[in-house]
ModelCIF file with pLDDT and N, C-alpha, C, O atoms, coordinates in Angstrom:
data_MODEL
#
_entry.id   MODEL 
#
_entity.id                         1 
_entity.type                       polymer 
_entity.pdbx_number_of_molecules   1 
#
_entity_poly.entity_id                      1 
_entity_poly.type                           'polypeptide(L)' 
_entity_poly.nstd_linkage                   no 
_entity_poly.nstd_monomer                   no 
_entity_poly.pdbx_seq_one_letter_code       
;(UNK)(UNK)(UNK)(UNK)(UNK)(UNK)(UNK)(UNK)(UNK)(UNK)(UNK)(UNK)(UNK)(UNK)(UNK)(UNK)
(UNK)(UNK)(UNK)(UNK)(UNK)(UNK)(UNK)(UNK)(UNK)(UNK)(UNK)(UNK)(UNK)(UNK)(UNK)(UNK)
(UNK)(UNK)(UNK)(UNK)(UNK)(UNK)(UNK)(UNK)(UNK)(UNK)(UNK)(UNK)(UNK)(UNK)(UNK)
;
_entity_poly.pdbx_seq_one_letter_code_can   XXXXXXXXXXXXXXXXXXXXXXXXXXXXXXXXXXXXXXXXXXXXXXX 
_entity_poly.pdbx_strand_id                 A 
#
loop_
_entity_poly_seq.entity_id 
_entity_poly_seq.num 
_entity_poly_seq.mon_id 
_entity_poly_seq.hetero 
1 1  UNK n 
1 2  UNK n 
1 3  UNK n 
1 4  UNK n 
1 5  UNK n 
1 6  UNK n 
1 7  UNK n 
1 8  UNK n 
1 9  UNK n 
1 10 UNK n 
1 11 UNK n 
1 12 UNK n 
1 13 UNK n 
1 14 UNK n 
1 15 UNK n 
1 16 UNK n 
1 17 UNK n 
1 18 UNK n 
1 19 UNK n 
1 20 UNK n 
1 21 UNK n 
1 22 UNK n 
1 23 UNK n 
1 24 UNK n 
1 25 UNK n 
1 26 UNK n 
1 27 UNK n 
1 28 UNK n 
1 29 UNK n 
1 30 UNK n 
1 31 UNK n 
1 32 UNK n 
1 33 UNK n 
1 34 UNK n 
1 35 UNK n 
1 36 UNK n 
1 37 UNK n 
1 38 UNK n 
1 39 UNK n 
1 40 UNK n 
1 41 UNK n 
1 42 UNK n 
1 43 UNK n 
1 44 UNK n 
1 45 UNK n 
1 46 UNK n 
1 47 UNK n 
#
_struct_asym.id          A 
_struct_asym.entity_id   1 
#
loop_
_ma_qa_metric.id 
_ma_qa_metric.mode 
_ma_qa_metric.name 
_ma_qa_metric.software_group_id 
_ma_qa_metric.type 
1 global pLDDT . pLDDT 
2 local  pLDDT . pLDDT 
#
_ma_qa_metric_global.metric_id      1 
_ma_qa_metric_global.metric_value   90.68 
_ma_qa_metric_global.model_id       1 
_ma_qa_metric_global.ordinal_id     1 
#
loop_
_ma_qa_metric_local.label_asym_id 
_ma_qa_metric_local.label_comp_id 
_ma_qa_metric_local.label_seq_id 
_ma_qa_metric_local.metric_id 
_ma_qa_metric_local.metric_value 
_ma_qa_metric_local.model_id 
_ma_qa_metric_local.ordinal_id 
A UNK 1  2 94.00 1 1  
A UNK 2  2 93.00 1 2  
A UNK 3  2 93.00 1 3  
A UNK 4  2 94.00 1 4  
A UNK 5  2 93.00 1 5  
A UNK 6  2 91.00 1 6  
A UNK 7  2 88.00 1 7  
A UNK 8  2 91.00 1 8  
A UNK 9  2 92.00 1 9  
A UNK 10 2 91.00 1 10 
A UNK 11 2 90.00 1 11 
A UNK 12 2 91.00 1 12 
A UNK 13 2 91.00 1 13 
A UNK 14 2 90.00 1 14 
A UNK 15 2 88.00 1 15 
A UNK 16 2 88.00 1 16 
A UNK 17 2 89.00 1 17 
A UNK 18 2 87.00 1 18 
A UNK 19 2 87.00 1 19 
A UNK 20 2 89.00 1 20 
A UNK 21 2 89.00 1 21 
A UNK 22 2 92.00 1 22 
A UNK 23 2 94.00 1 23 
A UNK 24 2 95.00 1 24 
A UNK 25 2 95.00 1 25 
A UNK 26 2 95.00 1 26 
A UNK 27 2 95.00 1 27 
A UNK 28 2 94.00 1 28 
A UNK 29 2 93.00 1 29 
A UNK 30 2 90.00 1 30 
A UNK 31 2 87.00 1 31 
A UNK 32 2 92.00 1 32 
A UNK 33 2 90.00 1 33 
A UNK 34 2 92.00 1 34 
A UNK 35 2 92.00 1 35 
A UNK 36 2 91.00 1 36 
A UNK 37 2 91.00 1 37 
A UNK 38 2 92.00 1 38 
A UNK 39 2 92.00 1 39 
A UNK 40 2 89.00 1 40 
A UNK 41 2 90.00 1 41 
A UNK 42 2 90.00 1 42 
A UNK 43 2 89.00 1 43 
A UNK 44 2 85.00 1 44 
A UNK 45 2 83.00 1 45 
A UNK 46 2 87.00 1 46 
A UNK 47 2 88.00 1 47 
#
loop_
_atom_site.group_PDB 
_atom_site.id 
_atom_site.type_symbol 
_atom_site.label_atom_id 
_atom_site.label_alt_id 
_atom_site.label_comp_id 
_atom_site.label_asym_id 
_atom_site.label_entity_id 
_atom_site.label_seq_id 
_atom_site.pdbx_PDB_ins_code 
_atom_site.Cartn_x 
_atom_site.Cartn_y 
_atom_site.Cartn_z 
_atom_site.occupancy 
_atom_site.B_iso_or_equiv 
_atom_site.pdbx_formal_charge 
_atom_site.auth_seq_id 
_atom_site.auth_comp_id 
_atom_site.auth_asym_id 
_atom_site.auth_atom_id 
_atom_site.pdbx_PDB_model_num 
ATOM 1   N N  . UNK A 1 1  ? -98.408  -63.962 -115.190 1.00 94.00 ? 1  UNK A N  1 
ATOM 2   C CA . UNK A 1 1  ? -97.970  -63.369 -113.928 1.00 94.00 ? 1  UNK A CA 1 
ATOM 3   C C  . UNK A 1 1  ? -99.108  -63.424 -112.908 1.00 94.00 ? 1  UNK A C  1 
ATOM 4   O O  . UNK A 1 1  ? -100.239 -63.145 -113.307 1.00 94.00 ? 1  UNK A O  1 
ATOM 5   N N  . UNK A 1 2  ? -98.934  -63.723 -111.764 1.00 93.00 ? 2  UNK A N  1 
ATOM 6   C CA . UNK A 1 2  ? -99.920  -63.746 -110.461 1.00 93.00 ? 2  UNK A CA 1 
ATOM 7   C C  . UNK A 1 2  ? -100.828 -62.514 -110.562 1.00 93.00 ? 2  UNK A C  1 
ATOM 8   O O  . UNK A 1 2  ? -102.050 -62.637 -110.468 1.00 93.00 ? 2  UNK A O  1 
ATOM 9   N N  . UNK A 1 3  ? -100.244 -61.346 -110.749 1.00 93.00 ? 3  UNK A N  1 
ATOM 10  C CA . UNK A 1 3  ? -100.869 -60.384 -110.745 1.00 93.00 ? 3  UNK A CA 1 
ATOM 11  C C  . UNK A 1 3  ? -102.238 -60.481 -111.439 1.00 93.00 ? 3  UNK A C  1 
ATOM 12  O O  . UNK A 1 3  ? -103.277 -60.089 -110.909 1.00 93.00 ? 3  UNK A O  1 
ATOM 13  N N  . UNK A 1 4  ? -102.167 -61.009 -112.616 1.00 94.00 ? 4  UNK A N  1 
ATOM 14  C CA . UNK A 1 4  ? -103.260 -61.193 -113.712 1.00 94.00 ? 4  UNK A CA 1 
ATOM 15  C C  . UNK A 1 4  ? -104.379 -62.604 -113.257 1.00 94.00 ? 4  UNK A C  1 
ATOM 16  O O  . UNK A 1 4  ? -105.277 -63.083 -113.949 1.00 94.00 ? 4  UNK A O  1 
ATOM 17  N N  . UNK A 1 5  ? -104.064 -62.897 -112.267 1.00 93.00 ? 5  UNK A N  1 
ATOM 18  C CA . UNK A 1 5  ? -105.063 -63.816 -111.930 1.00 93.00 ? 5  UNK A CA 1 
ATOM 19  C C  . UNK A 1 5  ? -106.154 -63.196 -110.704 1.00 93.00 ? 5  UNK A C  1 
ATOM 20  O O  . UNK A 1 5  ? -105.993 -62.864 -109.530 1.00 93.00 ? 5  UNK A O  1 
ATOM 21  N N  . UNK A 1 6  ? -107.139 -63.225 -111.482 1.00 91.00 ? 6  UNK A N  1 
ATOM 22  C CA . UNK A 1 6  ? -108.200 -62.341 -110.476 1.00 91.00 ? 6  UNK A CA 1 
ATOM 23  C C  . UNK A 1 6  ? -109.153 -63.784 -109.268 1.00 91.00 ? 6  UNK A C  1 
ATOM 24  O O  . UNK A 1 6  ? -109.012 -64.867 -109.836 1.00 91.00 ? 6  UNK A O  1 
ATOM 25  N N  . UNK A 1 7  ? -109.691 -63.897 -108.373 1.00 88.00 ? 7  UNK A N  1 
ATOM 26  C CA . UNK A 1 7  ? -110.102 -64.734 -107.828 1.00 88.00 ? 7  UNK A CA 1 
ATOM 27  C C  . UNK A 1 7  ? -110.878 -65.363 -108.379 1.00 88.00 ? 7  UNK A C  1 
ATOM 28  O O  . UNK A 1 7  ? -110.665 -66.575 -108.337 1.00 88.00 ? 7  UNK A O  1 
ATOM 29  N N  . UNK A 1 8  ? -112.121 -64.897 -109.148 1.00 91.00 ? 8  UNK A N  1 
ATOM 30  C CA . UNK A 1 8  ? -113.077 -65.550 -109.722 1.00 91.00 ? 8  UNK A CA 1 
ATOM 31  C C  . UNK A 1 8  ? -112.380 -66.686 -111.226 1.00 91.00 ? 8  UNK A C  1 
ATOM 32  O O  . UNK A 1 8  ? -112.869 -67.713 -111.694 1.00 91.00 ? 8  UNK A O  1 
ATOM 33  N N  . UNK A 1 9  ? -111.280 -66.041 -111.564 1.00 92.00 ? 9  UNK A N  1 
ATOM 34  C CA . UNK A 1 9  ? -110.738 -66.834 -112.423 1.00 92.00 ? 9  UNK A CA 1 
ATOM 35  C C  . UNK A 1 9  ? -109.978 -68.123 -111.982 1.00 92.00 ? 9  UNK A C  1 
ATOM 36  O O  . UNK A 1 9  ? -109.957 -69.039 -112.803 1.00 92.00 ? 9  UNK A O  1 
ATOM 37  N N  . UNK A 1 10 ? -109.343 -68.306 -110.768 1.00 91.00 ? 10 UNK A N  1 
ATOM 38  C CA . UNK A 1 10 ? -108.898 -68.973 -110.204 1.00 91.00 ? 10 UNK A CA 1 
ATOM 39  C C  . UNK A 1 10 ? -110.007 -70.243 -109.691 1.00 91.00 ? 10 UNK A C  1 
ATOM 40  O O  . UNK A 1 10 ? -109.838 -71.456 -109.814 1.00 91.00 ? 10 UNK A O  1 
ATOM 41  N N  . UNK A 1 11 ? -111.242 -69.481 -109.050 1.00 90.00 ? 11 UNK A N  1 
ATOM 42  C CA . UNK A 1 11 ? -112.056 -70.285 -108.384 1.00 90.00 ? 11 UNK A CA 1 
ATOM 43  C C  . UNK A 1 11 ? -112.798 -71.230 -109.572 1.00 90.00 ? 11 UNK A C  1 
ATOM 44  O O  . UNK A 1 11 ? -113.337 -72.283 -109.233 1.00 90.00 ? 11 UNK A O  1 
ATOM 45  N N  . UNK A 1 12 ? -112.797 -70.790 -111.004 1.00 91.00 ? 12 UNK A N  1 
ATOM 46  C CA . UNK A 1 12 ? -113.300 -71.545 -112.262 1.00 91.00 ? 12 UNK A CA 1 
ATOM 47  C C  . UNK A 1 12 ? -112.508 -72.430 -112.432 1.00 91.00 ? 12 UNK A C  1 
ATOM 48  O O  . UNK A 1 12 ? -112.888 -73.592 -112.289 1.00 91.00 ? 12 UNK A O  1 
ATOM 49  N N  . UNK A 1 13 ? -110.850 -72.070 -112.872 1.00 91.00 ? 13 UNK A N  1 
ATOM 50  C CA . UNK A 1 13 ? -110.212 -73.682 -112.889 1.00 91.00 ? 13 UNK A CA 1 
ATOM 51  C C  . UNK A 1 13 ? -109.927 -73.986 -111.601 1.00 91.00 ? 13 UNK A C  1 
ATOM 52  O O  . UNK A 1 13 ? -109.030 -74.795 -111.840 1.00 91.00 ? 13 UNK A O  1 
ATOM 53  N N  . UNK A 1 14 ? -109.997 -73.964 -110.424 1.00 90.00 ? 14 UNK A N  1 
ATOM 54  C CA . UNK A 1 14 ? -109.749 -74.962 -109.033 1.00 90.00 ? 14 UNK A CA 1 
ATOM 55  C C  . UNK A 1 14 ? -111.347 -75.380 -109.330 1.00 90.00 ? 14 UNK A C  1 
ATOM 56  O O  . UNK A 1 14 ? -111.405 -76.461 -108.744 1.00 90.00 ? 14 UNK A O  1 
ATOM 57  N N  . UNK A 1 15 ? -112.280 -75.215 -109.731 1.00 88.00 ? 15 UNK A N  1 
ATOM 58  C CA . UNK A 1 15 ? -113.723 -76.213 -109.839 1.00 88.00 ? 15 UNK A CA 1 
ATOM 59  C C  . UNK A 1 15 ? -113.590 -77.333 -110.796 1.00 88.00 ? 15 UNK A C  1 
ATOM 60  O O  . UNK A 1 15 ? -113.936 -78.505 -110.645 1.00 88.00 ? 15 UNK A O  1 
ATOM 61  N N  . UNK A 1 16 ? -112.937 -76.671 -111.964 1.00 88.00 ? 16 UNK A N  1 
ATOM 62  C CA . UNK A 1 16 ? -112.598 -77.397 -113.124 1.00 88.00 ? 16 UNK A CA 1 
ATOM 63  C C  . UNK A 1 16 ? -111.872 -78.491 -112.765 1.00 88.00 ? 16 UNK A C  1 
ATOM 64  O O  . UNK A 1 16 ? -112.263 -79.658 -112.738 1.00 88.00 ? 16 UNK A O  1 
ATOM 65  N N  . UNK A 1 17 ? -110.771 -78.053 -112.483 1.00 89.00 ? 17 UNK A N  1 
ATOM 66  C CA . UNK A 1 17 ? -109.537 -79.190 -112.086 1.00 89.00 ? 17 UNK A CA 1 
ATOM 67  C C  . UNK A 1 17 ? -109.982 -80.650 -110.997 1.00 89.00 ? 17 UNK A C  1 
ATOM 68  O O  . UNK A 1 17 ? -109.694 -81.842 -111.102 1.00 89.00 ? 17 UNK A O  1 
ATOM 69  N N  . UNK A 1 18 ? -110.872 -79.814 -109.873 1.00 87.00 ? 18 UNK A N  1 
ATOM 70  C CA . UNK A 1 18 ? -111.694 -80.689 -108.875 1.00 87.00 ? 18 UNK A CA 1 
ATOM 71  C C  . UNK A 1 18 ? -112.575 -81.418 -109.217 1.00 87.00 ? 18 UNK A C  1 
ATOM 72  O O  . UNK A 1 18 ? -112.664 -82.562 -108.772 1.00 87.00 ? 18 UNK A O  1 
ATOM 73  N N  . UNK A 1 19 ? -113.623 -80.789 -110.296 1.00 87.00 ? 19 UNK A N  1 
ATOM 74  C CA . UNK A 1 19 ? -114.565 -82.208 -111.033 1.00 87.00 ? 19 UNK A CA 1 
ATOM 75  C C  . UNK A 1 19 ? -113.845 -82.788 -112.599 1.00 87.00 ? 19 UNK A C  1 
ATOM 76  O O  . UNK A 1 19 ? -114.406 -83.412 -113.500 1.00 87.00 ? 19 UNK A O  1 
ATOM 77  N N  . UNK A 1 20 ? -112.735 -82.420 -112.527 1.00 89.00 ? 20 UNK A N  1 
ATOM 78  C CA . UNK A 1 20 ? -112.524 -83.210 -114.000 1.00 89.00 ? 20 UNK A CA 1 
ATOM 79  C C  . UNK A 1 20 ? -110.879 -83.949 -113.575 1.00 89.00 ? 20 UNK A C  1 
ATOM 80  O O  . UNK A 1 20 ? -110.060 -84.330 -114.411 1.00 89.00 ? 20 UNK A O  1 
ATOM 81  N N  . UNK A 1 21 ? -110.744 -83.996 -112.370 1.00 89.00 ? 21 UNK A N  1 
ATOM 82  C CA . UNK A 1 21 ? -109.563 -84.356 -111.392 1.00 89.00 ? 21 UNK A CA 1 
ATOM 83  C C  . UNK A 1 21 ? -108.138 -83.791 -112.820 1.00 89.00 ? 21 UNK A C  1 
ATOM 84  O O  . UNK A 1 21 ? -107.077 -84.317 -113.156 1.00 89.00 ? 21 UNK A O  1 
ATOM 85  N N  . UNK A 1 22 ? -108.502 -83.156 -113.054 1.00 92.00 ? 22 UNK A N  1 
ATOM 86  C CA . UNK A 1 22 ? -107.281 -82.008 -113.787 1.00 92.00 ? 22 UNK A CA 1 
ATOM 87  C C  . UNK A 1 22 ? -105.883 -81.747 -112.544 1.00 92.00 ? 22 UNK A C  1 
ATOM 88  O O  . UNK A 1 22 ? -105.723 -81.848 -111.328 1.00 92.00 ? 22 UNK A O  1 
ATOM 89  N N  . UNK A 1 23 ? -105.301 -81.468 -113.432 1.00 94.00 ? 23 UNK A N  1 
ATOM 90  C CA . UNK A 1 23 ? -104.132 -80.760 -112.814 1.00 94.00 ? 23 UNK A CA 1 
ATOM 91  C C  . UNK A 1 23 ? -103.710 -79.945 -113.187 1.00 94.00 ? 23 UNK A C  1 
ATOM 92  O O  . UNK A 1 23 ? -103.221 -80.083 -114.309 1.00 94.00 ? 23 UNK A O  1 
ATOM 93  N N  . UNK A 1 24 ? -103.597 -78.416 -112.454 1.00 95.00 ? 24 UNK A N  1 
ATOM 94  C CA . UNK A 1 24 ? -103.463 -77.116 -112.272 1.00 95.00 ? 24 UNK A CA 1 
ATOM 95  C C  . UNK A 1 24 ? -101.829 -77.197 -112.288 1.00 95.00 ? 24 UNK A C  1 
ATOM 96  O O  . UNK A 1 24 ? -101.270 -77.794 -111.368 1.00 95.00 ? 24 UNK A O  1 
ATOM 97  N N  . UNK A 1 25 ? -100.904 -76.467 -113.558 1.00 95.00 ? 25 UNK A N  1 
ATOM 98  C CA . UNK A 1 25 ? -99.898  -76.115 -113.941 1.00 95.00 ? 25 UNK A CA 1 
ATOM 99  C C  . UNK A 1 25 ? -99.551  -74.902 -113.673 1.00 95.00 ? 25 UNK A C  1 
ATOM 100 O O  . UNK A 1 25 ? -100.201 -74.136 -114.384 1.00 95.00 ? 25 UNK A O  1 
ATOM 101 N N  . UNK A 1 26 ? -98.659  -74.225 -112.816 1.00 95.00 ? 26 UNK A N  1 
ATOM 102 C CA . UNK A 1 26 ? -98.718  -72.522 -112.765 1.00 95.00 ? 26 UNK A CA 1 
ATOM 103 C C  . UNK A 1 26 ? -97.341  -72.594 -112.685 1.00 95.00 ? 26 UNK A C  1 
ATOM 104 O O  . UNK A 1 26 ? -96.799  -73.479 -112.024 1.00 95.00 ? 26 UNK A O  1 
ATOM 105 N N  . UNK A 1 27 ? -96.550  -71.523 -113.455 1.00 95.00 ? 27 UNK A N  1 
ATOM 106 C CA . UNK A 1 27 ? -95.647  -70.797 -113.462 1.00 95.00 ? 27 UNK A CA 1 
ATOM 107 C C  . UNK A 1 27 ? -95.102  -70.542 -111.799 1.00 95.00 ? 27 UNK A C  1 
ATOM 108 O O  . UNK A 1 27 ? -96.052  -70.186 -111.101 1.00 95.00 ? 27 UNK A O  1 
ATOM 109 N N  . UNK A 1 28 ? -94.209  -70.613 -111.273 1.00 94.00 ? 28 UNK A N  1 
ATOM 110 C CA . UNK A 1 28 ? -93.781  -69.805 -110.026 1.00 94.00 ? 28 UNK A CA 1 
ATOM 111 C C  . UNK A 1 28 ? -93.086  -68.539 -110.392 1.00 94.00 ? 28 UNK A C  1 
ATOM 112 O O  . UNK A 1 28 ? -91.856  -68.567 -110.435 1.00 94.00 ? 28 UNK A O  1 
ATOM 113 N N  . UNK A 1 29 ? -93.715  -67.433 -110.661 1.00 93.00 ? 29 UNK A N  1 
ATOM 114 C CA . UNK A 1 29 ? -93.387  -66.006 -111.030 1.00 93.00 ? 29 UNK A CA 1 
ATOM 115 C C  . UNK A 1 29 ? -92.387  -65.422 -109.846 1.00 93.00 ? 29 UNK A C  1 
ATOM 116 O O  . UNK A 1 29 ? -91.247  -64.959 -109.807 1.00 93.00 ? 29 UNK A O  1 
ATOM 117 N N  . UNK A 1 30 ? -93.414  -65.692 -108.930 1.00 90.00 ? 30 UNK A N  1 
ATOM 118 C CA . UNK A 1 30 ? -92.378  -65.276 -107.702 1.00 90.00 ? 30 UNK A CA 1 
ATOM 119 C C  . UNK A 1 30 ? -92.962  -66.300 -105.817 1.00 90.00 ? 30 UNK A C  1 
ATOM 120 O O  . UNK A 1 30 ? -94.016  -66.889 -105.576 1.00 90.00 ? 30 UNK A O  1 
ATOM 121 N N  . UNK A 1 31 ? -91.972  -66.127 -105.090 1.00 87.00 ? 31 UNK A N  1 
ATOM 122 C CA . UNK A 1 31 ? -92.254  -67.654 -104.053 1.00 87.00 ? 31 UNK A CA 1 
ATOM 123 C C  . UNK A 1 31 ? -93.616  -66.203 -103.200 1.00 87.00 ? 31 UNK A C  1 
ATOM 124 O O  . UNK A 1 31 ? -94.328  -66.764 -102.367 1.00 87.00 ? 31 UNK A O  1 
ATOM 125 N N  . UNK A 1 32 ? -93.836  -65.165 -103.298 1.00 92.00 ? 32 UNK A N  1 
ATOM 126 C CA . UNK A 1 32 ? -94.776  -64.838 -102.126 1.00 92.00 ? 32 UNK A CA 1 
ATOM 127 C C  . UNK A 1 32 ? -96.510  -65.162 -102.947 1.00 92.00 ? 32 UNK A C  1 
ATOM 128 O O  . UNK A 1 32 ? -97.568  -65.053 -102.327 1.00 92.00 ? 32 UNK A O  1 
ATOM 129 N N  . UNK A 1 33 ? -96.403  -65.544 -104.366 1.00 90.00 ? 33 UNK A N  1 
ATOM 130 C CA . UNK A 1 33 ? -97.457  -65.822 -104.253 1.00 90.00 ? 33 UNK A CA 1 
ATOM 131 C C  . UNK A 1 33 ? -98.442  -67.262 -104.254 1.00 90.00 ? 33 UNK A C  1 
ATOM 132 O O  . UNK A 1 33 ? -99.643  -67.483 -104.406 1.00 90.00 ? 33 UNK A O  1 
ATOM 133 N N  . UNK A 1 34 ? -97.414  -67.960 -104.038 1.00 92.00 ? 34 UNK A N  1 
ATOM 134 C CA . UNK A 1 34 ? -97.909  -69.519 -104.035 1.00 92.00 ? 34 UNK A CA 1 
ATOM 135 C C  . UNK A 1 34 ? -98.768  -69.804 -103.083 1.00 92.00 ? 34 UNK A C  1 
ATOM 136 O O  . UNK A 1 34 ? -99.700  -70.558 -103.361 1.00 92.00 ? 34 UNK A O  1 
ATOM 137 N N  . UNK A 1 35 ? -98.647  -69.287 -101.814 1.00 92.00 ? 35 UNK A N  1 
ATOM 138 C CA . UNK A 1 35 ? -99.762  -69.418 -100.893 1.00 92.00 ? 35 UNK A CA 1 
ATOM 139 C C  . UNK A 1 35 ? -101.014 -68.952 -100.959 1.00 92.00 ? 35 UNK A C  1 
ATOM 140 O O  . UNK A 1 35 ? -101.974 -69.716 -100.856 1.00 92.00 ? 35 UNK A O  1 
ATOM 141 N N  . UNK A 1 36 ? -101.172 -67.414 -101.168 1.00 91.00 ? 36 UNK A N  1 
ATOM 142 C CA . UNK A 1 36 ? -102.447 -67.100 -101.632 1.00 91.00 ? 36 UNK A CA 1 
ATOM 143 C C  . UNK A 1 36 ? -103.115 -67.868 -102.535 1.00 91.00 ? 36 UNK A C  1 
ATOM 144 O O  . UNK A 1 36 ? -104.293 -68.061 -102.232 1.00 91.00 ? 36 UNK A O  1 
ATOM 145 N N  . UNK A 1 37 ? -102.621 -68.529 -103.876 1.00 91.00 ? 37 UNK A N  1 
ATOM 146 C CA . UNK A 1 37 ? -103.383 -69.060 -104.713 1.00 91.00 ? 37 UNK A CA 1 
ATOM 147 C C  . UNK A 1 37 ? -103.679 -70.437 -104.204 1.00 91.00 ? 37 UNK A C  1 
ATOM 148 O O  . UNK A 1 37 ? -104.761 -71.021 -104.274 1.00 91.00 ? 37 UNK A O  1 
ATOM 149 N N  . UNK A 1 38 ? -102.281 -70.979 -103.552 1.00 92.00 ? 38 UNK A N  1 
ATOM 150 C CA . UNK A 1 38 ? -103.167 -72.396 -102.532 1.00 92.00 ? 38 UNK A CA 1 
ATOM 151 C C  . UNK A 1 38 ? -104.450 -72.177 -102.575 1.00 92.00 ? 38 UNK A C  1 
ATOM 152 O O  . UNK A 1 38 ? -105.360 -72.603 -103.286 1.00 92.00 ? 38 UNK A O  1 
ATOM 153 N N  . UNK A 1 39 ? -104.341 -70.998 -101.169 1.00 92.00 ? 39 UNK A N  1 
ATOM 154 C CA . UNK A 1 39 ? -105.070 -71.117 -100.377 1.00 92.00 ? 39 UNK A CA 1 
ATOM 155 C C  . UNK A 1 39 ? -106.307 -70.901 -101.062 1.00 92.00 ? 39 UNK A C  1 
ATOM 156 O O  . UNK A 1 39 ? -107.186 -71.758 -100.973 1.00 92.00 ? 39 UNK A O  1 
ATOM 157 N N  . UNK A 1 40 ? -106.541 -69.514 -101.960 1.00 89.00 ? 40 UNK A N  1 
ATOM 158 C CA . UNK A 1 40 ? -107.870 -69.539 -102.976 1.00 89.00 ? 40 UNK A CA 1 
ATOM 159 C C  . UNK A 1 40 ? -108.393 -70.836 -103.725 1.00 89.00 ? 40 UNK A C  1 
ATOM 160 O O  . UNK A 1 40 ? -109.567 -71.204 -103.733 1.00 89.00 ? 40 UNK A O  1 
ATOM 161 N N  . UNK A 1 41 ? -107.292 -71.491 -104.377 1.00 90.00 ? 41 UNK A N  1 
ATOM 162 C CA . UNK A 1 41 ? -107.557 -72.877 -105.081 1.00 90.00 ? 41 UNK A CA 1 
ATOM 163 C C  . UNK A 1 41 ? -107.884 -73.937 -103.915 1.00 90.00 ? 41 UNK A C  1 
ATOM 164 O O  . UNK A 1 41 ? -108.218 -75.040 -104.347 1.00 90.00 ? 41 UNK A O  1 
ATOM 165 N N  . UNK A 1 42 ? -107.846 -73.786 -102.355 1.00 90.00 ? 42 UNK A N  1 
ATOM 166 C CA . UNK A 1 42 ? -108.679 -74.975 -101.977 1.00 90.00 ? 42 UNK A CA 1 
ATOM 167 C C  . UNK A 1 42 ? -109.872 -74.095 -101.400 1.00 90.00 ? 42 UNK A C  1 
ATOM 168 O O  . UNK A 1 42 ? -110.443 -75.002 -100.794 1.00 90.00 ? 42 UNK A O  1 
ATOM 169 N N  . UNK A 1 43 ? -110.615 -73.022 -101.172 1.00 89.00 ? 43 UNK A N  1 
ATOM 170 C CA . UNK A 1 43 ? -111.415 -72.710 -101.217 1.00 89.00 ? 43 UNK A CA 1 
ATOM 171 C C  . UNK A 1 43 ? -112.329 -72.510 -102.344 1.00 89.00 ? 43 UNK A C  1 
ATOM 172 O O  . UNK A 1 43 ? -113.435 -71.976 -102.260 1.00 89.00 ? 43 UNK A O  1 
ATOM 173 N N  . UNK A 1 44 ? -111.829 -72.943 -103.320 1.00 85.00 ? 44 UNK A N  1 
ATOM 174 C CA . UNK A 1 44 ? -112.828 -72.955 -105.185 1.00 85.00 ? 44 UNK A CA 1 
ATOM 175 C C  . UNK A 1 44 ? -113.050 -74.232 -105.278 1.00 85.00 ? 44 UNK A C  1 
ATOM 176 O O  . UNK A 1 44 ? -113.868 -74.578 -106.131 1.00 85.00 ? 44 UNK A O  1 
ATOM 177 N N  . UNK A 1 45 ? -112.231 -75.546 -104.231 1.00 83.00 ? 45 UNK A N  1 
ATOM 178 C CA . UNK A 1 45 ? -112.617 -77.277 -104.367 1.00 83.00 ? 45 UNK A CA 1 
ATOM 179 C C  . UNK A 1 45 ? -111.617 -78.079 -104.208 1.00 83.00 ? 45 UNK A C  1 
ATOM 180 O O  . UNK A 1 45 ? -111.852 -79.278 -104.064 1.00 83.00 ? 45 UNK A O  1 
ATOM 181 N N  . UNK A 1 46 ? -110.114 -77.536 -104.198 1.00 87.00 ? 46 UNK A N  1 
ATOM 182 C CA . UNK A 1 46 ? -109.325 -77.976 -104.565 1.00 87.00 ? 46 UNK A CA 1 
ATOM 183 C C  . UNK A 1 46 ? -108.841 -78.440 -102.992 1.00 87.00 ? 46 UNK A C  1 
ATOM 184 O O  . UNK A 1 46 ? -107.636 -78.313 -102.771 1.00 87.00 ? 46 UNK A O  1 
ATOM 185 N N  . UNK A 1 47 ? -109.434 -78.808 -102.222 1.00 88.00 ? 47 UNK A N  1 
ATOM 186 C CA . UNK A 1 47 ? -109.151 -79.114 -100.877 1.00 88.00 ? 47 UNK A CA 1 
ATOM 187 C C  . UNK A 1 47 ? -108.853 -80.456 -100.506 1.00 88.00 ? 47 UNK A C  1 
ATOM 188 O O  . UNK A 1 47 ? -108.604 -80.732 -99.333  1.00 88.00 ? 47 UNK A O  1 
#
């Protein structure tokens, strides 16, 4: 659940995913939180 994703955890795999060109799989729990985590995941590299 979104809830359980804290920023610093997010900003580890959007680094991960960005130097190991990974791809980030997430659940859509619910549509209001897809943007926030965008937006955190291109500020961790994912830009």
């Amino acid at each position: 659940q979104p809830y359980k994703v804290d920023a610093e955890a997010l900003a580890a795999w959007a680094a991960a995913a960005a130097n190991a060109n990974a791809t980030l799989w997430v659940l859509r729990h619910n549509a209001a939180s897809e943007r926030p985590l965008r937006a955190a995941a291109a500020r961790a590299g994912l830009r």
